[in-house]
C-alpha atoms as a PDB file:
ATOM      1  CA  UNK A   1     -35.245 -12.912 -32.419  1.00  0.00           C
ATOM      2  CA  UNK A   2     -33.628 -10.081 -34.885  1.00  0.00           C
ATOM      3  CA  UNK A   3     -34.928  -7.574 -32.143  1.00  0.00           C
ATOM      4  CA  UNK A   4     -33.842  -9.241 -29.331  1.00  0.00           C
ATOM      5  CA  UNK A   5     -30.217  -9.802 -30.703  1.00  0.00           C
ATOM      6  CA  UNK A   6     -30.106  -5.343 -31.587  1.00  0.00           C
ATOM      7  CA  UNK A   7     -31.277  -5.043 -28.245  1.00  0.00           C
ATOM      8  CA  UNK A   8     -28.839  -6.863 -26.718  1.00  0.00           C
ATOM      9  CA  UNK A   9     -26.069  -5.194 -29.301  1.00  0.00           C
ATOM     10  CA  UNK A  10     -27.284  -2.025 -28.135  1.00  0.00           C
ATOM     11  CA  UNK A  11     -27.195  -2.441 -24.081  1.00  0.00           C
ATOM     12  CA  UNK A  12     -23.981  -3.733 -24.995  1.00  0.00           C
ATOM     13  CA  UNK A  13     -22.597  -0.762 -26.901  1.00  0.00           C
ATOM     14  CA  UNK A  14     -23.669   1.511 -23.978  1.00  0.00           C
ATOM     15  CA  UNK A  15     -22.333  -0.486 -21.262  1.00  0.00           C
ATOM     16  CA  UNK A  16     -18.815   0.133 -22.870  1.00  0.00           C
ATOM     17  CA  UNK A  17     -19.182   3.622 -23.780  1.00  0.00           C
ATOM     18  CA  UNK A  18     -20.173   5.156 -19.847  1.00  0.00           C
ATOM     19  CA  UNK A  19     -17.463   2.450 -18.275  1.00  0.00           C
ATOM     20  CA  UNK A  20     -14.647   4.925 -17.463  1.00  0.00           C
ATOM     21  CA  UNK A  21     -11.341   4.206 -19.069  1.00  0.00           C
ATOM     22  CA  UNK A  22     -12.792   1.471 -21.370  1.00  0.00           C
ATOM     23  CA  UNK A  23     -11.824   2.044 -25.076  1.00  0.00           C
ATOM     24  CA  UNK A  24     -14.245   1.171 -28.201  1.00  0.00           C
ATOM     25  CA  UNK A  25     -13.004  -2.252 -28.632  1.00  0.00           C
ATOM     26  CA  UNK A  26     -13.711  -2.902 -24.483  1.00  0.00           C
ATOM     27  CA  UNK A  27     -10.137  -3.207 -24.177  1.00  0.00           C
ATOM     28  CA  UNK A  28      -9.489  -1.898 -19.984  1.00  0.00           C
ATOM     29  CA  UNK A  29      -6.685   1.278 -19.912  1.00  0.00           C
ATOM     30  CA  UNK A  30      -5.311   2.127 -16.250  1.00  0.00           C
ATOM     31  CA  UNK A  31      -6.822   5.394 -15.117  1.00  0.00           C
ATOM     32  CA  UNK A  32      -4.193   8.089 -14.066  1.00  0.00           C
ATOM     33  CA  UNK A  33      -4.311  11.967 -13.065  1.00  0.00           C
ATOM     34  CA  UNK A  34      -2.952  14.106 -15.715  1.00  0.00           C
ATOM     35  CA  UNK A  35      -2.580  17.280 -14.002  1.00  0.00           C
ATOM     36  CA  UNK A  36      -1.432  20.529 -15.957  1.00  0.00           C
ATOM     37  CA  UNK A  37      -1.902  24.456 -16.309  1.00  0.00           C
ATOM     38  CA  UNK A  38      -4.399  25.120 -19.325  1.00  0.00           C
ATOM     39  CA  UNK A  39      -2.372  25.712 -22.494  1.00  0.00           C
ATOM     40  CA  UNK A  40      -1.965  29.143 -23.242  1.00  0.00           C
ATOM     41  CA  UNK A  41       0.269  28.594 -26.485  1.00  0.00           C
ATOM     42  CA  UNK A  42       0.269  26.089 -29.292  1.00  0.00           C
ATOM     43  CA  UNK A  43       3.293  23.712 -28.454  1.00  0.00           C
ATOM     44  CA  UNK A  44       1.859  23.734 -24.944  1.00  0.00           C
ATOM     45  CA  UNK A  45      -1.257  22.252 -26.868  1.00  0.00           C
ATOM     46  CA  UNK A  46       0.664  19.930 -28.626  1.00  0.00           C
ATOM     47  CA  UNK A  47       2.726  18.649 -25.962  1.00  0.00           C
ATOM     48  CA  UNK A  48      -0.069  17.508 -23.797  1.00  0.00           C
ATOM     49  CA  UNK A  49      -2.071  16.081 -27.259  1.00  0.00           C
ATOM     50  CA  UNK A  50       1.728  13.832 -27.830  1.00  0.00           C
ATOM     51  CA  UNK A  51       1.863  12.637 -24.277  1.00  0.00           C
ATOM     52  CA  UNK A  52      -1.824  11.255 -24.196  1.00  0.00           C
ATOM     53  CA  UNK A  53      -1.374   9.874 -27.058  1.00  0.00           C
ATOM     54  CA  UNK A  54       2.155   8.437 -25.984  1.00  0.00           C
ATOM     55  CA  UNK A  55       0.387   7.200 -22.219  1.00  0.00           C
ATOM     56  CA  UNK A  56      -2.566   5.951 -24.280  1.00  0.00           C
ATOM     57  CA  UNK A  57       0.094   3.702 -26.357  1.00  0.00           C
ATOM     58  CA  UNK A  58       1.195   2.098 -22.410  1.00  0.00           C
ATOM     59  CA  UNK A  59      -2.185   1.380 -21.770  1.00  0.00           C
ATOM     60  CA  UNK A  60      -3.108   4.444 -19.445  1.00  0.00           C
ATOM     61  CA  UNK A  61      -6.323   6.497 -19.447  1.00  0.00           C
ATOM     62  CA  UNK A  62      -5.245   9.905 -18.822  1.00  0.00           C
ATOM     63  CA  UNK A  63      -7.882  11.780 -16.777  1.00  0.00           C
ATOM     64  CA  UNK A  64      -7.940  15.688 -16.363  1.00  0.00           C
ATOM     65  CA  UNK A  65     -10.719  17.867 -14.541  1.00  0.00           C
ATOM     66  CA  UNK A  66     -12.699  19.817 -16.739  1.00  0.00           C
ATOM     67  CA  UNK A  67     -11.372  17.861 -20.065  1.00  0.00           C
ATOM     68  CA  UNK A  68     -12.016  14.434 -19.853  1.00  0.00           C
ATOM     69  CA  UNK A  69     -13.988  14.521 -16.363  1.00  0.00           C
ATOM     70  CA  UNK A  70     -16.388  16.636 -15.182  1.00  0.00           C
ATOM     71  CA  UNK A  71     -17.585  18.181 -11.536  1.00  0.00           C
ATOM     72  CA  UNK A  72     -20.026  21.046 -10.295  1.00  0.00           C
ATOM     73  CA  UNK A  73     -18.900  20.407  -6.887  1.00  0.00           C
ATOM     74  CA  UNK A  74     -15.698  22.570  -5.544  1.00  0.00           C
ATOM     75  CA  UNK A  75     -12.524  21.666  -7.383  1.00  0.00           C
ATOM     76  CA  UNK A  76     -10.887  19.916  -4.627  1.00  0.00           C
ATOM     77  CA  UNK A  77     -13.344  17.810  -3.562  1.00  0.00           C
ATOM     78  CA  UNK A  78     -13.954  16.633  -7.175  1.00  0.00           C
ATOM     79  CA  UNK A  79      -9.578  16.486  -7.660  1.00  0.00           C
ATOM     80  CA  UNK A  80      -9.716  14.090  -4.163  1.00  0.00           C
ATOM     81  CA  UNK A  81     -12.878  11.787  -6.118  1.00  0.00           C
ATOM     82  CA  UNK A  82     -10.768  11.526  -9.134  1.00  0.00           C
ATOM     83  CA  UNK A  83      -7.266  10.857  -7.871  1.00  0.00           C
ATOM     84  CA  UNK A  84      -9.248   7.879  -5.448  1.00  0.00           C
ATOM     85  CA  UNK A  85     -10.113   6.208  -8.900  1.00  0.00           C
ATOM     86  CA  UNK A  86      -6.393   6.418 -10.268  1.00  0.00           C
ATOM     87  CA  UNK A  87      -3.308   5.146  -9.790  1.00  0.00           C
ATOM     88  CA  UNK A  88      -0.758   7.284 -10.359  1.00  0.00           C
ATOM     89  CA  UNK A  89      -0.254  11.046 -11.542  1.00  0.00           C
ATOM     90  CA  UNK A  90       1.846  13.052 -13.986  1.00  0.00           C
ATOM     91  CA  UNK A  91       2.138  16.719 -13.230  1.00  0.00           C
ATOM     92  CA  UNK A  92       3.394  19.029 -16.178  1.00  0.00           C
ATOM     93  CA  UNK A  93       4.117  22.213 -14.683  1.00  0.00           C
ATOM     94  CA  UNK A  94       3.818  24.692 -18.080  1.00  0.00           C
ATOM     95  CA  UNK A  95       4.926  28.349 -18.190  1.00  0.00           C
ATOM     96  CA  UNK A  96       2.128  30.508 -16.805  1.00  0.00           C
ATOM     97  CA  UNK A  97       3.417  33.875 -15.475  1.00  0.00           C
ATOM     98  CA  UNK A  98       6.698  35.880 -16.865  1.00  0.00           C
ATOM     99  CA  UNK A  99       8.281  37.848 -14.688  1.00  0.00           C
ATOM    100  CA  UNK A 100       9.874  39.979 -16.265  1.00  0.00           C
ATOM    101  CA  UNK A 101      11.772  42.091 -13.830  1.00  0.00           C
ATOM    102  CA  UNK A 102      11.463  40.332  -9.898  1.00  0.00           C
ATOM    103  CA  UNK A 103      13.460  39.885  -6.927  1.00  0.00           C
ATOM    104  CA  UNK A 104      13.359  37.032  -4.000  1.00  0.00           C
ATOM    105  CA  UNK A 105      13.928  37.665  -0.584  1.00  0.00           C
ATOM    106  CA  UNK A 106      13.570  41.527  -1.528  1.00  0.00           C
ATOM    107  CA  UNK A 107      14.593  44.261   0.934  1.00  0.00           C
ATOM    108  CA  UNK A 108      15.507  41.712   3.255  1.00  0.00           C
ATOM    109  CA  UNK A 109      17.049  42.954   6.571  1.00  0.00           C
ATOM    110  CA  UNK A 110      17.905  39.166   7.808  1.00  0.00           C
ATOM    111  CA  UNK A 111      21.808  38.886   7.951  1.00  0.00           C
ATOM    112  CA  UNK A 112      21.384  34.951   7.075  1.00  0.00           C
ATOM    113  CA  UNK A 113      19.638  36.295   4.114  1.00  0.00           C
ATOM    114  CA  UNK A 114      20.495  37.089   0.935  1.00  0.00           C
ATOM    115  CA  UNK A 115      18.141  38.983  -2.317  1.00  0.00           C
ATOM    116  CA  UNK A 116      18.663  37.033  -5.649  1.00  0.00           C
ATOM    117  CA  UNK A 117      18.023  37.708  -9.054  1.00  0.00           C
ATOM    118  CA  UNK A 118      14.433  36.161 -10.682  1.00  0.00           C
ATOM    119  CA  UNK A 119      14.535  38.662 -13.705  1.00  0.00           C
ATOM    120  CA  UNK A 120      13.194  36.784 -16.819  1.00  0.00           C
ATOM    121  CA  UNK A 121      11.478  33.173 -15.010  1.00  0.00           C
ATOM    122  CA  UNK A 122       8.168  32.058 -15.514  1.00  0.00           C
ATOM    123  CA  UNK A 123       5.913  31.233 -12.497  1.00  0.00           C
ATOM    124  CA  UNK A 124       3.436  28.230 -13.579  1.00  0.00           C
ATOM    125  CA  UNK A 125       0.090  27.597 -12.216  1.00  0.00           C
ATOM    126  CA  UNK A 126      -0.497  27.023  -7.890  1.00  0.00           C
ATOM    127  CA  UNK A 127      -2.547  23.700  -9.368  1.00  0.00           C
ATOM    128  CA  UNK A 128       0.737  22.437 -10.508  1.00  0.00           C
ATOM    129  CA  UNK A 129       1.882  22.707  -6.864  1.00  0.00           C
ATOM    130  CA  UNK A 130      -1.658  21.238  -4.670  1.00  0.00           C
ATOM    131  CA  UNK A 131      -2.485  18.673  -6.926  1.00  0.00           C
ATOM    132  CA  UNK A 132       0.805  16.440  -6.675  1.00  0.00           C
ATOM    133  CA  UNK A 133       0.933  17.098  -2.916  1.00  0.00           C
ATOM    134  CA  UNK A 134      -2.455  15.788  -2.898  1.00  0.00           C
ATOM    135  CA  UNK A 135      -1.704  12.539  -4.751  1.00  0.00           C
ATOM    136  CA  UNK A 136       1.782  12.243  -2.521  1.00  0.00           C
ATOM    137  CA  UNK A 137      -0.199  12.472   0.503  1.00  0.00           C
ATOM    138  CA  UNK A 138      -2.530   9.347  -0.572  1.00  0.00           C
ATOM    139  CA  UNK A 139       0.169   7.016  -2.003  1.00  0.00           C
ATOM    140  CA  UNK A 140       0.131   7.773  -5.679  1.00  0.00           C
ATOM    141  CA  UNK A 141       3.008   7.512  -7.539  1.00  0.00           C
ATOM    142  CA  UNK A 142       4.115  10.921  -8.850  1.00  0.00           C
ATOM    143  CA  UNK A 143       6.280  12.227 -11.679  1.00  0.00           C
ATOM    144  CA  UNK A 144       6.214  16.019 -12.157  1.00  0.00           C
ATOM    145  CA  UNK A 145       7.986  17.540 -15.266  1.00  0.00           C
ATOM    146  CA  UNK A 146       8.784  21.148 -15.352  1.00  0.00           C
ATOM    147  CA  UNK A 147       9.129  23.464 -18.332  1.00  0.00           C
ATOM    148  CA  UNK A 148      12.060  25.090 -18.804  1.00  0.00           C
ATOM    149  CA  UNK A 149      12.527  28.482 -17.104  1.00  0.00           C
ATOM    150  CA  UNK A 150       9.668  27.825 -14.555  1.00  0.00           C
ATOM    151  CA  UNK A 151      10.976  28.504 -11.233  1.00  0.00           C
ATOM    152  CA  UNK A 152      11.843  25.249  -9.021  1.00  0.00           C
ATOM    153  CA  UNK A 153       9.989  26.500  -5.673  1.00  0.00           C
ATOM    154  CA  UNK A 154       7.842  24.491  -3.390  1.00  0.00           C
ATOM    155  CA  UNK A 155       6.955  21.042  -4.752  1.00  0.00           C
ATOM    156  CA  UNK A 156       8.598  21.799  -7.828  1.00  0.00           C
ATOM    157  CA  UNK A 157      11.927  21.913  -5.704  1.00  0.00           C
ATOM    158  CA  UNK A 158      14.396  19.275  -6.313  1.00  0.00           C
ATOM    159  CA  UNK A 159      14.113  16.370  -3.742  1.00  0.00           C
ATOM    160  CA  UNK A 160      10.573  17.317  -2.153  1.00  0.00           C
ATOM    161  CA  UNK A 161       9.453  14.497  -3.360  1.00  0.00           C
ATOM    162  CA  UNK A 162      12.557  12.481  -3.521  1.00  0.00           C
ATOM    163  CA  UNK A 163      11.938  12.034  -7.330  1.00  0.00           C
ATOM    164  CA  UNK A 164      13.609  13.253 -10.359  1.00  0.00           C
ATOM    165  CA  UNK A 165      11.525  16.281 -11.935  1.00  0.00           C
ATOM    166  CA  UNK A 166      13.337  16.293 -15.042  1.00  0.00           C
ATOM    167  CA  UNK A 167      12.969  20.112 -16.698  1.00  0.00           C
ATOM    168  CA  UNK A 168      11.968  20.033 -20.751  1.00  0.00           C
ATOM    169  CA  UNK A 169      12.266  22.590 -23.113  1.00  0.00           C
ATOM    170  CA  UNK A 170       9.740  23.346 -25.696  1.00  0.00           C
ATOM    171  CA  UNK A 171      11.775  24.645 -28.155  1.00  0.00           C
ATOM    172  CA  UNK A 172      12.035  20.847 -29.392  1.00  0.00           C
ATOM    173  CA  UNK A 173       9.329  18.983 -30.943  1.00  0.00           C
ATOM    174  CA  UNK A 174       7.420  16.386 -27.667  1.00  0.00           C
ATOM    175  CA  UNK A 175       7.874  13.638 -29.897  1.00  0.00           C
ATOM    176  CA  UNK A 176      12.116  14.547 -29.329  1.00  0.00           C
ATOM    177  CA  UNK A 177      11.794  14.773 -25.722  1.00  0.00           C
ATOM    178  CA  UNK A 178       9.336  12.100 -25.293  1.00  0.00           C
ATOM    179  CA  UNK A 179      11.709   9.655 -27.490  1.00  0.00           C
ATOM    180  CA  UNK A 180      15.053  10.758 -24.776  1.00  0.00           C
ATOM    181  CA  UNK A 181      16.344   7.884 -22.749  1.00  0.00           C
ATOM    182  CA  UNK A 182      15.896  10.579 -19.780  1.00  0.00           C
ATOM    183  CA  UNK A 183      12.322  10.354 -20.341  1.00  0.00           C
ATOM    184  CA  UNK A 184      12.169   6.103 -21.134  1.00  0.00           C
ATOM    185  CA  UNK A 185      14.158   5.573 -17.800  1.00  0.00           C
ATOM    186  CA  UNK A 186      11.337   7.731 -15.954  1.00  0.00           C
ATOM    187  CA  UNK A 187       8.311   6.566 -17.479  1.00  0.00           C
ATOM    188  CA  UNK A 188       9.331   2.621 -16.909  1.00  0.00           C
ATOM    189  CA  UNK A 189      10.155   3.683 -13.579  1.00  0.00           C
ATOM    190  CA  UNK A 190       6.895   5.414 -12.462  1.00  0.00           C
ATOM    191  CA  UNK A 191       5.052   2.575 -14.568  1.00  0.00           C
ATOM    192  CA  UNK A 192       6.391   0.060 -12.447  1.00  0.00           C
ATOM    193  CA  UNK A 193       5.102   2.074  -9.244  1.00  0.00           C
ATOM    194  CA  UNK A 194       1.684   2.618 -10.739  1.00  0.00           C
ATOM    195  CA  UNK A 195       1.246  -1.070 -11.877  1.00  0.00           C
ATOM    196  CA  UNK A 196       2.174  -1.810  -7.696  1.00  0.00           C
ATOM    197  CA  UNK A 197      -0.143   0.535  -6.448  1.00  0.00           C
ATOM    198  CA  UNK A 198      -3.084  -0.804  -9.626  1.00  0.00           C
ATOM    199  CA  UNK A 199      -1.709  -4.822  -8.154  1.00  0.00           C
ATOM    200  CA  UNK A 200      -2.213  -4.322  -4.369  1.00  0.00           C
ATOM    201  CA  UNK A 201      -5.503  -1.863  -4.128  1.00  0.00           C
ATOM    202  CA  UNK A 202      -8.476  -3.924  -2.804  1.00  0.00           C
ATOM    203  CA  UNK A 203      -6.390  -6.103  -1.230  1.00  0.00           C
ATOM    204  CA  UNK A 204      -6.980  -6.932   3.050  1.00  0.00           C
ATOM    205  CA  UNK A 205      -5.190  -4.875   5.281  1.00  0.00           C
ATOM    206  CA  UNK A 206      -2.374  -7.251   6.635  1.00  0.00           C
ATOM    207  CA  UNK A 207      -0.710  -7.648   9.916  1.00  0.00           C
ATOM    208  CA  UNK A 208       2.516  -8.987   8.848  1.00  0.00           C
END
């Protein structure tokens, strides 16, 4: 009978631990995409480390290829698997390249056309760019945030997406920013959208 009741314990404690985005206590967390350049400096680190923790607190499972999931198949194929099995994404578009001296539109001969200045901006990763266009494109619910100084090109552009991409600065501590009432307003906001899409999926196609 002891055996039986440590065998059962144990098939227990296993079926908890491989169930994805199930914590220790069985307790069910909503899987989203967390989708960001790898850290190349400390407060990058930390930033990431505070909003996991701060998502975790909401009752999300933050997922991230090749840190908390991982795929041998080609990265978008295993990006499209993952973003089927959440509900929502966060994009933060870190600093990745300086630039220090760099012109757009340079030597342009268009009359419409005009060269201007991109001395001292930061490029960050093309990731940051295909992975919320992905998620847009299957009805996720997106929220990017963009470091300060990165340039806002492409999705990062202000009303692609018809969403606020609110721009941080890492000179501050996350715990400042994430604390802001610019940052509450958006993260109740997107909640709401993810806890729609987490509500309706699986439901019957209807007509009406």
């Amino acid at each position: 009978m002891a055996r039986k009741k440590k065998d059962d314990a144990e098939r227990k404690a296993q079926s908890v631990s491989w169930r994805p985005n199930m914590t220790g206590d069985g307790n069910y967390k909503t899987p989203i995409f967390l989708s960001y350049p790898k850290p190349y400096q400390a407060r990058q680190r930390d930033f990431i480390e505070k909003l996991c923790s701060h998502l975790n607190e909401r009752d999300f499972s933050p997922r991230t290829l090749d840190v908390t999931d991982y795929n041998f198949k080609a990265p978008l194929h295993a990006i499209r698997k993952m973003m089927s099995e959440s509900y929502g994404l966060i994009t933060v578009a870190f600093r990745r390249t300086y630039l220090r001296k760099a012109t757009g539109n340079y030597r342009t001969n268009i009359k419409t056309l005009k060269e201007y200045n991109l001395d001292g901006t930061w490029m960050t990763s093309p990731w940051a760019h295909i992975e919320p266009a992905m998620a847009y494109q299957i009805g996720l619910p997106v929220m990017i945030l963009r470091e300060s100084g990165v340039i806002a090109d492409g999705i990062l552009e202000k009303g692609t997406l018809g969403l606020s991409m609110p721009e941080f600065d890492l000179s501050a501590k996350a715990e400042d920013y994430l604390g802001t009432q610019q940052w509450r307003h958006l993260i109740r906001q997107w909640e709401s959208d993810v806890r729609g899409v987490e509500a309706r999926r699986g439901e019957p196609p209807s007509a009406f």
